[in-house]
C-alpha atoms as a PDB file:
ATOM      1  CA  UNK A   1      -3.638  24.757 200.753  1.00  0.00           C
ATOM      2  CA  UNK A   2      -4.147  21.237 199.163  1.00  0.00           C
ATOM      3  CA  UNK A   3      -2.192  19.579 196.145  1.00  0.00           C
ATOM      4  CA  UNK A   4      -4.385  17.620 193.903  1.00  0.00           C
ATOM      5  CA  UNK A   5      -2.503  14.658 193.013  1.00  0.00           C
ATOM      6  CA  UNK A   6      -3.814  12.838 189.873  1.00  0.00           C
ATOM      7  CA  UNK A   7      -2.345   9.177 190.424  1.00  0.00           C
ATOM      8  CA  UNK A   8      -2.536   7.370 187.020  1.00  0.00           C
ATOM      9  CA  UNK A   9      -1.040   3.883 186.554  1.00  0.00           C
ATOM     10  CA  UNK A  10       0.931   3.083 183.448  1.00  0.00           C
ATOM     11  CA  UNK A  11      -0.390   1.556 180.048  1.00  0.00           C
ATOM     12  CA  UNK A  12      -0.562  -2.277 179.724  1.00  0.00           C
ATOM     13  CA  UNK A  13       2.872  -4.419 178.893  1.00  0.00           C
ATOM     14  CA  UNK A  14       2.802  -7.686 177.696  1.00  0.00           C
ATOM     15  CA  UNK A  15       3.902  -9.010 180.793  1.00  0.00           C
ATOM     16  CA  UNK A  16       0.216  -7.423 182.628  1.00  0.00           C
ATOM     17  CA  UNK A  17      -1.345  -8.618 179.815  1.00  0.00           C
ATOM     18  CA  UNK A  18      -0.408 -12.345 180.639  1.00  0.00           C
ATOM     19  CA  UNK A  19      -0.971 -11.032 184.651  1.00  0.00           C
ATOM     20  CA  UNK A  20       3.138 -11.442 185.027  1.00  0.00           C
ATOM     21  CA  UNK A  21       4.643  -9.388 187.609  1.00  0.00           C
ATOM     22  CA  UNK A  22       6.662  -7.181 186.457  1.00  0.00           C
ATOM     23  CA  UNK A  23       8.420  -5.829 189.813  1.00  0.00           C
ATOM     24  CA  UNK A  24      11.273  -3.863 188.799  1.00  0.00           C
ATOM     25  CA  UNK A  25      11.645  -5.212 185.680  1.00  0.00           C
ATOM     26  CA  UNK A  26      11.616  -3.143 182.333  1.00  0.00           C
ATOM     27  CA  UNK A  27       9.117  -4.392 179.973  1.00  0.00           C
ATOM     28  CA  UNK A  28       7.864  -2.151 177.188  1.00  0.00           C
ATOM     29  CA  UNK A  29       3.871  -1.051 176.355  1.00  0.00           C
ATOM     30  CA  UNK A  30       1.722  -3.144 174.182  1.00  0.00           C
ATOM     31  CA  UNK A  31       0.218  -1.248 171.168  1.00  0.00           C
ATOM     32  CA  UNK A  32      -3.008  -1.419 173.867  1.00  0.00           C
ATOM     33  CA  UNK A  33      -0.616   0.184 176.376  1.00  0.00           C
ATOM     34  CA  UNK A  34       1.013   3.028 173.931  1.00  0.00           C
ATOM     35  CA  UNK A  35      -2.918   3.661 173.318  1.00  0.00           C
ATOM     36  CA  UNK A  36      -3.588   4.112 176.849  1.00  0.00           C
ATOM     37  CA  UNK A  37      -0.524   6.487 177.306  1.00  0.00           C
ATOM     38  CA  UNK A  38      -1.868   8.675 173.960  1.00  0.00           C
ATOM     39  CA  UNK A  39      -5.575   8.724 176.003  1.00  0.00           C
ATOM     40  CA  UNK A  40      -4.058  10.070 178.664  1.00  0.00           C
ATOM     41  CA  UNK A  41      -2.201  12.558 177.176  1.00  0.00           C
ATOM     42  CA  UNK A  42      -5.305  13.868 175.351  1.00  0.00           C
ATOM     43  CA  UNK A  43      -6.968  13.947 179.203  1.00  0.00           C
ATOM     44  CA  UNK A  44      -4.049  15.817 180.414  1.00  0.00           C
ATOM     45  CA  UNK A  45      -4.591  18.441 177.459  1.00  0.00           C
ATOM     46  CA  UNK A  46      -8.718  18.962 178.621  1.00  0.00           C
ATOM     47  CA  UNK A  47      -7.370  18.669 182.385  1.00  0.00           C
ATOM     48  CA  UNK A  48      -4.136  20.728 182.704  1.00  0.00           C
ATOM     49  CA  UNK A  49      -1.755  20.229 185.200  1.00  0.00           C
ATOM     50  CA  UNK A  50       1.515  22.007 186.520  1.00  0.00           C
ATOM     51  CA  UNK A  51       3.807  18.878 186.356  1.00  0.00           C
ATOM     52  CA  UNK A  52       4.460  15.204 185.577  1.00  0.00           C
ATOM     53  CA  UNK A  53       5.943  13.292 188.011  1.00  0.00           C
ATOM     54  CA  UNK A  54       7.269   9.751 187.071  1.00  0.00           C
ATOM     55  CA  UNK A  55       8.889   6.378 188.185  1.00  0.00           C
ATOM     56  CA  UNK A  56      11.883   5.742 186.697  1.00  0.00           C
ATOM     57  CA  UNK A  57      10.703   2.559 184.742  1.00  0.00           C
ATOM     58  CA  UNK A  58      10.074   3.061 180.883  1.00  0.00           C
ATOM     59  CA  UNK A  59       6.986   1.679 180.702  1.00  0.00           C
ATOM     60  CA  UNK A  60       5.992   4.543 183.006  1.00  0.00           C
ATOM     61  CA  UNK A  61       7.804   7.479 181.085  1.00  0.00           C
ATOM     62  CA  UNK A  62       6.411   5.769 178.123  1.00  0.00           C
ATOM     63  CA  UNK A  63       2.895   6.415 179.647  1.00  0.00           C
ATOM     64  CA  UNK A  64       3.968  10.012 180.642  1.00  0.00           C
ATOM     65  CA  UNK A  65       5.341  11.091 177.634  1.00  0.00           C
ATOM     66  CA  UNK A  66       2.146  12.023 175.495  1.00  0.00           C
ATOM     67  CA  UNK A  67       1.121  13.964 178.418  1.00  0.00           C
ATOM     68  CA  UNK A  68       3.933  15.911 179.047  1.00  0.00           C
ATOM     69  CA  UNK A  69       3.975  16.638 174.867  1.00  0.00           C
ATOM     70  CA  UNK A  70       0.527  17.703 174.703  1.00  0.00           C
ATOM     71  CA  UNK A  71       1.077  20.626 178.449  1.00  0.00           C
ATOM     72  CA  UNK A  72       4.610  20.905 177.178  1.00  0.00           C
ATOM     73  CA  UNK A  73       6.140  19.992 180.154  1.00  0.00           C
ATOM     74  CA  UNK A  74       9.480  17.827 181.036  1.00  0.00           C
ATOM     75  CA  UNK A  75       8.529  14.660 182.932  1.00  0.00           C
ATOM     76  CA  UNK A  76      10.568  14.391 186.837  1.00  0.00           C
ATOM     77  CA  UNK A  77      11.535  11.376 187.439  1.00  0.00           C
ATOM     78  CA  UNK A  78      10.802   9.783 191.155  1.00  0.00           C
ATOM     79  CA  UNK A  79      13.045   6.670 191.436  1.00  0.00           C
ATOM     80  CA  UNK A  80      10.665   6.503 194.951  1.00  0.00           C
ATOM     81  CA  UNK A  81       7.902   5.672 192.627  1.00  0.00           C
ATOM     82  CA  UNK A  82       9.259   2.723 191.029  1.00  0.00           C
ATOM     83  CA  UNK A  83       7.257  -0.635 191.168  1.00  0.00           C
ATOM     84  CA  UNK A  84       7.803  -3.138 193.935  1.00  0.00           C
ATOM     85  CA  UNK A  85      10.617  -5.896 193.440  1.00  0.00           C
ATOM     86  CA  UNK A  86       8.937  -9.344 193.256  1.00  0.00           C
ATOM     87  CA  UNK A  87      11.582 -11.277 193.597  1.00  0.00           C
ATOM     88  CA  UNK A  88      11.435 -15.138 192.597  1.00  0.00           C
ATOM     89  CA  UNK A  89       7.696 -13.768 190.863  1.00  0.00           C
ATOM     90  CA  UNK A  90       9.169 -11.713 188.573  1.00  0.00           C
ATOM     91  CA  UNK A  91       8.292 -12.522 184.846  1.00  0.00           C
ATOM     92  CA  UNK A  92       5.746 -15.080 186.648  1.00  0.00           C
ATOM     93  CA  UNK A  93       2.279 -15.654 187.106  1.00  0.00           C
ATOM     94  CA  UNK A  94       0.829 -16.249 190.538  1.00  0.00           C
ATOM     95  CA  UNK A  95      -0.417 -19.764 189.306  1.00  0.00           C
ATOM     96  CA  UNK A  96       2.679 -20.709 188.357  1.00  0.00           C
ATOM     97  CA  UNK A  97       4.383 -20.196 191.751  1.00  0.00           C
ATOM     98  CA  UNK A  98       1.680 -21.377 193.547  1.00  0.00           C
ATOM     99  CA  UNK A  99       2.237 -24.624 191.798  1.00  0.00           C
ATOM    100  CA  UNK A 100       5.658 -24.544 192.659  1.00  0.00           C
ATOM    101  CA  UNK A 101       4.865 -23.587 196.364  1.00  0.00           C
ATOM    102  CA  UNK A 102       1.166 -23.525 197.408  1.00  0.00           C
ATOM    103  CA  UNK A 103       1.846 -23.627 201.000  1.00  0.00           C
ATOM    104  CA  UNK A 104       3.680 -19.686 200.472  1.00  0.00           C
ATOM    105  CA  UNK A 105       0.856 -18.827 197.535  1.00  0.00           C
ATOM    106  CA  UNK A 106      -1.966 -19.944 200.084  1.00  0.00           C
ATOM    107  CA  UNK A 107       0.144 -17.150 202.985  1.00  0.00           C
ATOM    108  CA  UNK A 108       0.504 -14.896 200.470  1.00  0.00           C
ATOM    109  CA  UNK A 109      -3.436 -14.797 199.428  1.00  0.00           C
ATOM    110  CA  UNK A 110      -4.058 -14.537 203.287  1.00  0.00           C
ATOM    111  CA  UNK A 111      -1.375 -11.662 203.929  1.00  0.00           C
ATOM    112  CA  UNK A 112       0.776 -10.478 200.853  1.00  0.00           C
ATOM    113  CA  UNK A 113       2.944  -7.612 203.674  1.00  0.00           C
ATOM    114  CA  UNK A 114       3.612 -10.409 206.054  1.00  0.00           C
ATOM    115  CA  UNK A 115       4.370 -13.179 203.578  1.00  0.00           C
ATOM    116  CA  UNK A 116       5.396 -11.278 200.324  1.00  0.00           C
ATOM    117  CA  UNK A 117       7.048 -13.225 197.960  1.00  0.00           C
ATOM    118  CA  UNK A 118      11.050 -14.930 199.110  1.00  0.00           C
ATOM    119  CA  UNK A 119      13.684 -12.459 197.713  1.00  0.00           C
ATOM    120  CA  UNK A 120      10.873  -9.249 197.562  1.00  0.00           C
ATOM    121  CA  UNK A 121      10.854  -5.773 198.467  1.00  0.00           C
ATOM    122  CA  UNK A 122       9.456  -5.535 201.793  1.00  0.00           C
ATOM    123  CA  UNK A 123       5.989  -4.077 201.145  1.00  0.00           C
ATOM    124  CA  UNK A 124       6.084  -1.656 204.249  1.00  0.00           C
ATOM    125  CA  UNK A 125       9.028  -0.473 203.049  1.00  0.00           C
ATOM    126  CA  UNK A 126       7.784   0.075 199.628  1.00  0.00           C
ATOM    127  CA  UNK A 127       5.028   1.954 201.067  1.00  0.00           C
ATOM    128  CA  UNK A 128       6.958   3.843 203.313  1.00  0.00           C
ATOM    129  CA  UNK A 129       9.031   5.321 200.127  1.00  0.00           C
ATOM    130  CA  UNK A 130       5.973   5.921 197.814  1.00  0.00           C
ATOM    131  CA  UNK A 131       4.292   8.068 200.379  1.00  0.00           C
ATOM    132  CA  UNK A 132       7.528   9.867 201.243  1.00  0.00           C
ATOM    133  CA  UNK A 133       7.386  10.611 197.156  1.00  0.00           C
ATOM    134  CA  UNK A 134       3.889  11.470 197.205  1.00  0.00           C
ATOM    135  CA  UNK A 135       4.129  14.113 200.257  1.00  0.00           C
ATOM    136  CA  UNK A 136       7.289  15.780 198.689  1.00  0.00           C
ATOM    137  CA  UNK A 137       5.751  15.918 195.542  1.00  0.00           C
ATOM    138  CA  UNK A 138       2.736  17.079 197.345  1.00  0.00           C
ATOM    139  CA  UNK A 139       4.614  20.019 199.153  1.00  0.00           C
ATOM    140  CA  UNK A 140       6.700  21.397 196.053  1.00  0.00           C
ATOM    141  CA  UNK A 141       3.516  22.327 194.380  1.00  0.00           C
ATOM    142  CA  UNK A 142       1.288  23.554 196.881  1.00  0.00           C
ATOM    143  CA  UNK A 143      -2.489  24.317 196.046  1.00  0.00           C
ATOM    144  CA  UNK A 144      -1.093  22.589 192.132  1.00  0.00           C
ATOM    145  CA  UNK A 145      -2.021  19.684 190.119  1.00  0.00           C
ATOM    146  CA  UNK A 146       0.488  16.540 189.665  1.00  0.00           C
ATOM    147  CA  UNK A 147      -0.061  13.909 186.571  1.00  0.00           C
ATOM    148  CA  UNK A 148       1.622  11.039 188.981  1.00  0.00           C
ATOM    149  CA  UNK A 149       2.944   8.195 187.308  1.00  0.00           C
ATOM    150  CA  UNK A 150       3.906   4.639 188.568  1.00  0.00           C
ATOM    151  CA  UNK A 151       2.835   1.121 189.078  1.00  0.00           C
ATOM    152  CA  UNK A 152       0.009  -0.640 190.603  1.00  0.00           C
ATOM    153  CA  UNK A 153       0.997  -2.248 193.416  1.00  0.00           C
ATOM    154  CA  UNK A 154       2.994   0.313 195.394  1.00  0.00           C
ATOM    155  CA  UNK A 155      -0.085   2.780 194.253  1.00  0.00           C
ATOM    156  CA  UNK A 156      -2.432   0.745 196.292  1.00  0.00           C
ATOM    157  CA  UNK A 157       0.036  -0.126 198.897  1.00  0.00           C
ATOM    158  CA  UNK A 158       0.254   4.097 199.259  1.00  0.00           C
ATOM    159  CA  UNK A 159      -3.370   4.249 198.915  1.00  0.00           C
ATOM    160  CA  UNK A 160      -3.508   2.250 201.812  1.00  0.00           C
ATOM    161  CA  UNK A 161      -1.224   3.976 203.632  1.00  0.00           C
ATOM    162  CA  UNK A 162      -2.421   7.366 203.640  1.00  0.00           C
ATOM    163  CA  UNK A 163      -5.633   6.214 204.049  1.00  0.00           C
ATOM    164  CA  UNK A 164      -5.342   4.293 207.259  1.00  0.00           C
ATOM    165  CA  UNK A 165      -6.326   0.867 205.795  1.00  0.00           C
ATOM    166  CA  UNK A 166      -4.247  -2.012 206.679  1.00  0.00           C
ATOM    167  CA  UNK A 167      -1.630  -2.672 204.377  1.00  0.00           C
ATOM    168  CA  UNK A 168      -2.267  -5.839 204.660  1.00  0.00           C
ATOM    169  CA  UNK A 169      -5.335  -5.403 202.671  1.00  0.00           C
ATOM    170  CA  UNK A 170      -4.561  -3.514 199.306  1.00  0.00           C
ATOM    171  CA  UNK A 171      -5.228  -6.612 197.303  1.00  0.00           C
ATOM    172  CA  UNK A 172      -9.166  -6.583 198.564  1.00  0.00           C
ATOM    173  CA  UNK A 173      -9.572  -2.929 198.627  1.00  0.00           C
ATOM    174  CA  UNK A 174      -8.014  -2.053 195.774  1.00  0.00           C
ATOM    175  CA  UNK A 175      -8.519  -5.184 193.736  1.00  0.00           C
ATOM    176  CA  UNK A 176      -6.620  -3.725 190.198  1.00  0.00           C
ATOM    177  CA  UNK A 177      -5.641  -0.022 189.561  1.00  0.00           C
ATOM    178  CA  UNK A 178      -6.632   0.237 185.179  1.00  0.00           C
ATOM    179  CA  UNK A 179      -4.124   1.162 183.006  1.00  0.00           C
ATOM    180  CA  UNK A 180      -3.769   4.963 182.388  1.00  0.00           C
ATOM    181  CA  UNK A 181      -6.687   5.241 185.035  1.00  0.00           C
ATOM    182  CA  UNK A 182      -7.205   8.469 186.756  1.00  0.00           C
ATOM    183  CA  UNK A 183      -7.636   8.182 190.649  1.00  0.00           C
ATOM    184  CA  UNK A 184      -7.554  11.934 192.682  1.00  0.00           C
ATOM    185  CA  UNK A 185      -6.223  11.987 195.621  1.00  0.00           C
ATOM    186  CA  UNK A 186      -6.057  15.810 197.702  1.00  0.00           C
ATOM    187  CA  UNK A 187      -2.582  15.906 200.192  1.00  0.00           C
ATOM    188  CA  UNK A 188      -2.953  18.597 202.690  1.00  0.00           C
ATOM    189  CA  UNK A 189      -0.341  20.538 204.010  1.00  0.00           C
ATOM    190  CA  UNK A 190       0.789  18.032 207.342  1.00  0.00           C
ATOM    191  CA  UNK A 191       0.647  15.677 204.970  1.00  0.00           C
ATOM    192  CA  UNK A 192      -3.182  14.012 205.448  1.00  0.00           C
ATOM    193  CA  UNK A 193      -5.231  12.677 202.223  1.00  0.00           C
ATOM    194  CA  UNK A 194      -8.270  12.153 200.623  1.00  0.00           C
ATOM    195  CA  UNK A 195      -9.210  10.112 197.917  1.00  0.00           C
ATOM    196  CA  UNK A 196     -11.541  11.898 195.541  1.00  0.00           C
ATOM    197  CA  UNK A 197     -12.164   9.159 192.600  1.00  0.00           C
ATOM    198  CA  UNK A 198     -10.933   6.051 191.882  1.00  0.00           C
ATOM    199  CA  UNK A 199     -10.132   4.412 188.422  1.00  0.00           C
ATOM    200  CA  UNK A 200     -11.689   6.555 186.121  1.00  0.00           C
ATOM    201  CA  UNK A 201     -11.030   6.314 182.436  1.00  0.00           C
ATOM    202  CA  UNK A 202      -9.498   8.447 180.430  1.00  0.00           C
ATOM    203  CA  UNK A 203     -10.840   6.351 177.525  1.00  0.00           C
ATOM    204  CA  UNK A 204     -13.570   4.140 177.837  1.00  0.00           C
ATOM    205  CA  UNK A 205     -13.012   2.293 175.020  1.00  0.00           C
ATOM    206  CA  UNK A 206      -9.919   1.332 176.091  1.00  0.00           C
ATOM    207  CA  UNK A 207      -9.258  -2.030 178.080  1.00  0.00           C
END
């Protein structure tokens, strides 16, 4: 009995669109982003599933919500699945705090878990609560199919995770999760995964 989890990221904000981390932070969808979120709700009517699972954040209900319109289904929100604080990044780019600090950027290029940005969310911990999400969601609908979604960084810091690569290295492994992207991902029953795809499109049109 496996749960097919279908992991999607959530449309662009103008924050991503300027690469600005948005953490925790609410920032609406672009018009690009609302048009991701519509392409993936006409993928979720050609590729039913049994329930949406959300973070918290608007800008992934947003995303959800032509999904769960087109299957007709109320969206659960995970407040596991919420982004990653940033801390002193938030709102920035990476540029702009390495010019503040390069000495911290250069650490944090080298190893963003063991030097993640001063007043962050401890990416092992973030981890640690995204797969917790992930599994429960995982064993409520057993042999089902989940629309999952959340953010990009704590989605590749899970990836990681159940997938027994260092966390360490989510930023070279998984270099960018696309907006409104589909990546599978099968969770068997003690908990194991496998990752089945990886970024596909639900519009390829679509940045």
């Amino acid at each position: 009995m496996t749960t097919t989890l279908l992991l999607a990221r959530h449309g662009q904000t103008v924050w991503h669109a300027e690469n600005r981390y948005a953490g925790i932070s609410d920032i609406p969808l672009t018009d690009t982003g609302r048009a991701q979120a519509e392409a993936l709700g006409r993928w979720a009517a050609a590729h039913p599933v049994d329930a949406v699972r959300t973070s918290p954040l608007s800008r992934a209900v947003a995303t959800a919500d032509p999904a769960c319109r087109a299957l007709g289904l109320a969206p659960q929100l995970e407040p596991d699945l919420r982004e990653c604080d940033f801390g002193v990044v938030e709102g920035r780019t990476l540029a702009e705090f390495e010019a503040e600090d390069p000495e911290w950027a250069a650490a944090y290029r080298a190893d963003p878990v063991a030097h993640s940005f001063p007043g962050a969310e401890d990416p092992t911990a973030a981890a640690a609560r995204g797969v917790r999400a992930l599994r429960e969601i995982a064993a409520a609908h057993p042999d089902g199919r989940v629309l999952v979604v959340a953010h990009n960084t704590l989605l590749r810091l899970v990836l990681c995770s159940l997938l027994s690569i260092p966390a360490r290295e989510y930023r070279r492994v998984f270099p960018r999760l696309r907006n409104a992207a589909i990546s599978e991902l099968r969770v068997r029953p003690d908990g194991s995964a496998a990752l089945l795809s990886l970024n596909v499109p639900c519009d390829p049109d679509l940045p």
